[in-house]
Protein backbone atom coordinates (compact mmCIF):
# COMPACT_ATOMS: atom_id res chain seq x y z
CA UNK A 1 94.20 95.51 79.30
CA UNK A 2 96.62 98.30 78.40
CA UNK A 3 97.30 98.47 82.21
CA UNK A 4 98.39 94.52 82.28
CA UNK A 5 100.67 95.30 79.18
CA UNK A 6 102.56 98.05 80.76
CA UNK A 7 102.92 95.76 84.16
CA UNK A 8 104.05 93.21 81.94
CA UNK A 9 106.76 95.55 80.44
CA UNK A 10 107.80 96.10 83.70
CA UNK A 11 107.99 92.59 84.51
CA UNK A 12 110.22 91.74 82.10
CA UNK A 13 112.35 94.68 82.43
CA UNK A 14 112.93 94.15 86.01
CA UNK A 15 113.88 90.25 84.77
CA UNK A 16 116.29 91.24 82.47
CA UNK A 17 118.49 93.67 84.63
CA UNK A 18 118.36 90.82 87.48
CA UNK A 19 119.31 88.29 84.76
CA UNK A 20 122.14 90.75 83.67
CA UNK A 21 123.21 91.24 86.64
CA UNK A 22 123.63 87.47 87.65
CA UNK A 23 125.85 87.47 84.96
CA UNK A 24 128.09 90.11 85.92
CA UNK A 25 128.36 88.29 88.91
CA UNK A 26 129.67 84.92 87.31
CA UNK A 27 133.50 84.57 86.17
CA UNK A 28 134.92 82.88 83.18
CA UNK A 29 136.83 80.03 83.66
CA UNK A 30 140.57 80.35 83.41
CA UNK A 31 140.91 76.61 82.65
CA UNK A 32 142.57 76.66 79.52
CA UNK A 33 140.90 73.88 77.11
CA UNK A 34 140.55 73.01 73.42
CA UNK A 35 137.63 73.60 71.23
CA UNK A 36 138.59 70.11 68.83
CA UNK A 37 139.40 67.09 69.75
CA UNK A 38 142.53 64.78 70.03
CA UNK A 39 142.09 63.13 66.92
CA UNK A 40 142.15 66.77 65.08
CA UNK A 41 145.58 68.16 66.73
CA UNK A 42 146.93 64.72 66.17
CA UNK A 43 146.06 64.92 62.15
CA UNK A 44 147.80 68.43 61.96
CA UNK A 45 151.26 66.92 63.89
CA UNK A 46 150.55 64.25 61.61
CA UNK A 47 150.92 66.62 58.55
CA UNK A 48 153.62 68.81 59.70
CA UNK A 49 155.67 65.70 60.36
CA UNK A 50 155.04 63.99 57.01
CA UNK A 51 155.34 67.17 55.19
CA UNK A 52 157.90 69.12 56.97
CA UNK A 53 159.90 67.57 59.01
CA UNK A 54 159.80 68.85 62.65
CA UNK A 55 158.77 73.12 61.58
CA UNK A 56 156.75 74.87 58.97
CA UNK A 57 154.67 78.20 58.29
CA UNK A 58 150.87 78.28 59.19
CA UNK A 59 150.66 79.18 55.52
CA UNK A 60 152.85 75.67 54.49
CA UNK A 61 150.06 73.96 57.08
CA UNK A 62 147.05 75.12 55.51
CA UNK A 63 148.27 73.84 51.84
CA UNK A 64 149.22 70.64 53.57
CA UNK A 65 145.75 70.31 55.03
CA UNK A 66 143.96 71.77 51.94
CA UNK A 67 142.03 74.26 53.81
CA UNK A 68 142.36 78.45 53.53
CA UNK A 69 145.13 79.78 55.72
CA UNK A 70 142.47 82.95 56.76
CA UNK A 71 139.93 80.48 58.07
CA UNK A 72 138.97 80.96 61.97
CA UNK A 73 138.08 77.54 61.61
CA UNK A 74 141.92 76.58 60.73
CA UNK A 75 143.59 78.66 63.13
CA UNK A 76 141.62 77.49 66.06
CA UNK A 77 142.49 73.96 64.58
CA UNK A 78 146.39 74.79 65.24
CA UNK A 79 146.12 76.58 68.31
CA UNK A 80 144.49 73.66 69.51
CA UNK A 81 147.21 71.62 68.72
CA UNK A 82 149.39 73.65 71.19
CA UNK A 83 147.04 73.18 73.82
CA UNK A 84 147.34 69.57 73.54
CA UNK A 85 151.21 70.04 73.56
CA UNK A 86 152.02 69.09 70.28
CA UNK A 87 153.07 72.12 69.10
CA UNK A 88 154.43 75.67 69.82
CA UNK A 89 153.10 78.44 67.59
CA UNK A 90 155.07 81.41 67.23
CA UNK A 91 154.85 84.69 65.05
CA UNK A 92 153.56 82.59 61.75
CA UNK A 93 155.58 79.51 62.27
CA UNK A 94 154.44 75.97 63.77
CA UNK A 95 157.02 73.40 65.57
CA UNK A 96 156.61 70.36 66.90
CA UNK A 97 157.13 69.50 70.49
CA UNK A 98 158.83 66.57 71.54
CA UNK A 99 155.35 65.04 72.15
CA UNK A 100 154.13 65.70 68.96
CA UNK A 101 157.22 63.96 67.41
CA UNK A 102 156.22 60.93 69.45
CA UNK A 103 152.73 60.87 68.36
CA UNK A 104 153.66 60.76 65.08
CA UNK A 105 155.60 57.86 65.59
CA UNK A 106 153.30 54.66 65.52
CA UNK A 107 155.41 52.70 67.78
CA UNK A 108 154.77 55.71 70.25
CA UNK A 109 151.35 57.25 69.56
CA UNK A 110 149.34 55.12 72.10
CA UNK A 111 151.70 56.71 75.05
CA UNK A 112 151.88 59.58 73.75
CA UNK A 113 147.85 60.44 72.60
CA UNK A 114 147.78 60.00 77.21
CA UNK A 115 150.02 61.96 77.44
CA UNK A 116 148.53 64.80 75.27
CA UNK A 117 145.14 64.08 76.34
CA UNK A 118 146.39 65.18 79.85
CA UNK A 119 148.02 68.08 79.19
CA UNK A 120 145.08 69.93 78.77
CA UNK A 121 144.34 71.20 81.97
CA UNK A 122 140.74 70.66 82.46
CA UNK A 123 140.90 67.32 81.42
CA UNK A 124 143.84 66.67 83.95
CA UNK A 125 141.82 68.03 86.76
CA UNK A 126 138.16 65.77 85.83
CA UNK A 127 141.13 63.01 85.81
CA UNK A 128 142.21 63.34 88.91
CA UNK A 129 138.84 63.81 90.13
CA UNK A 130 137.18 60.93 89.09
CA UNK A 131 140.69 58.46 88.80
CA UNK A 132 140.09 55.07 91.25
């Protein structure tokens, strides 16, 4: 019995450095993509426009959105919203792009929420994929 435990051991040992090294082996993807959705990035373009105007500081955001300016959560939230293109982040400040002005604009949001949408890169390139 003691022998079948220490074969065991082995097993599992020699599964685990295979395992680890099949990993090794596999890259991370380079596709840039957000970890929110649309709707989210479109809420915080939302708020900077109604709020601000066109600029504001990620600590002016967070009291606009009512949520803690040192939350991971909230700064993934606005980095997000650059991926989408609605924004450009820079050193503690948060502009709007000329996209993210016209998605705050109701007479331009349905255009414009496509237009976002596919400026994600991943979700450009399952577009084209699957399109027709």
């Amino acid at each position: 019995m003691a022998k079948e435990r220490v074969e065991n051991l082995r097993d599992a040992k020699a599964s685990a450095q295979e395992s680890s090294e099949d990993a090794d082996k596999r890259q991370r993807s380079t596709i840039q993509f957000p970890y929110s959705d649309l709707d989210d990035a479109v809420t915080i373009a939302k708020a900077i426009h109604d709020s601000a105007g066109l600029e504001c500081t990620i600590d002016q955001l967070a009291a606009y959105l009512r949520v803690s300016v040192s939350s991971g959560a909230f700064r993934v939230r606005a980095a997000n919203t650059a991926t989408f293109g609605l924004t450009e982040n820079e050193r503690g400040s948060i502009r709007l792009t000329d996209l993210g002005r016209r998605i705050s604009d109701t007479t331009q949001e349905t255009a414009a929420r496509v237009e976002a949408f596919l400026t994600v890169p991943l979700y450009a390139r399952v577009y084209e994929h699957f399109k027709g």
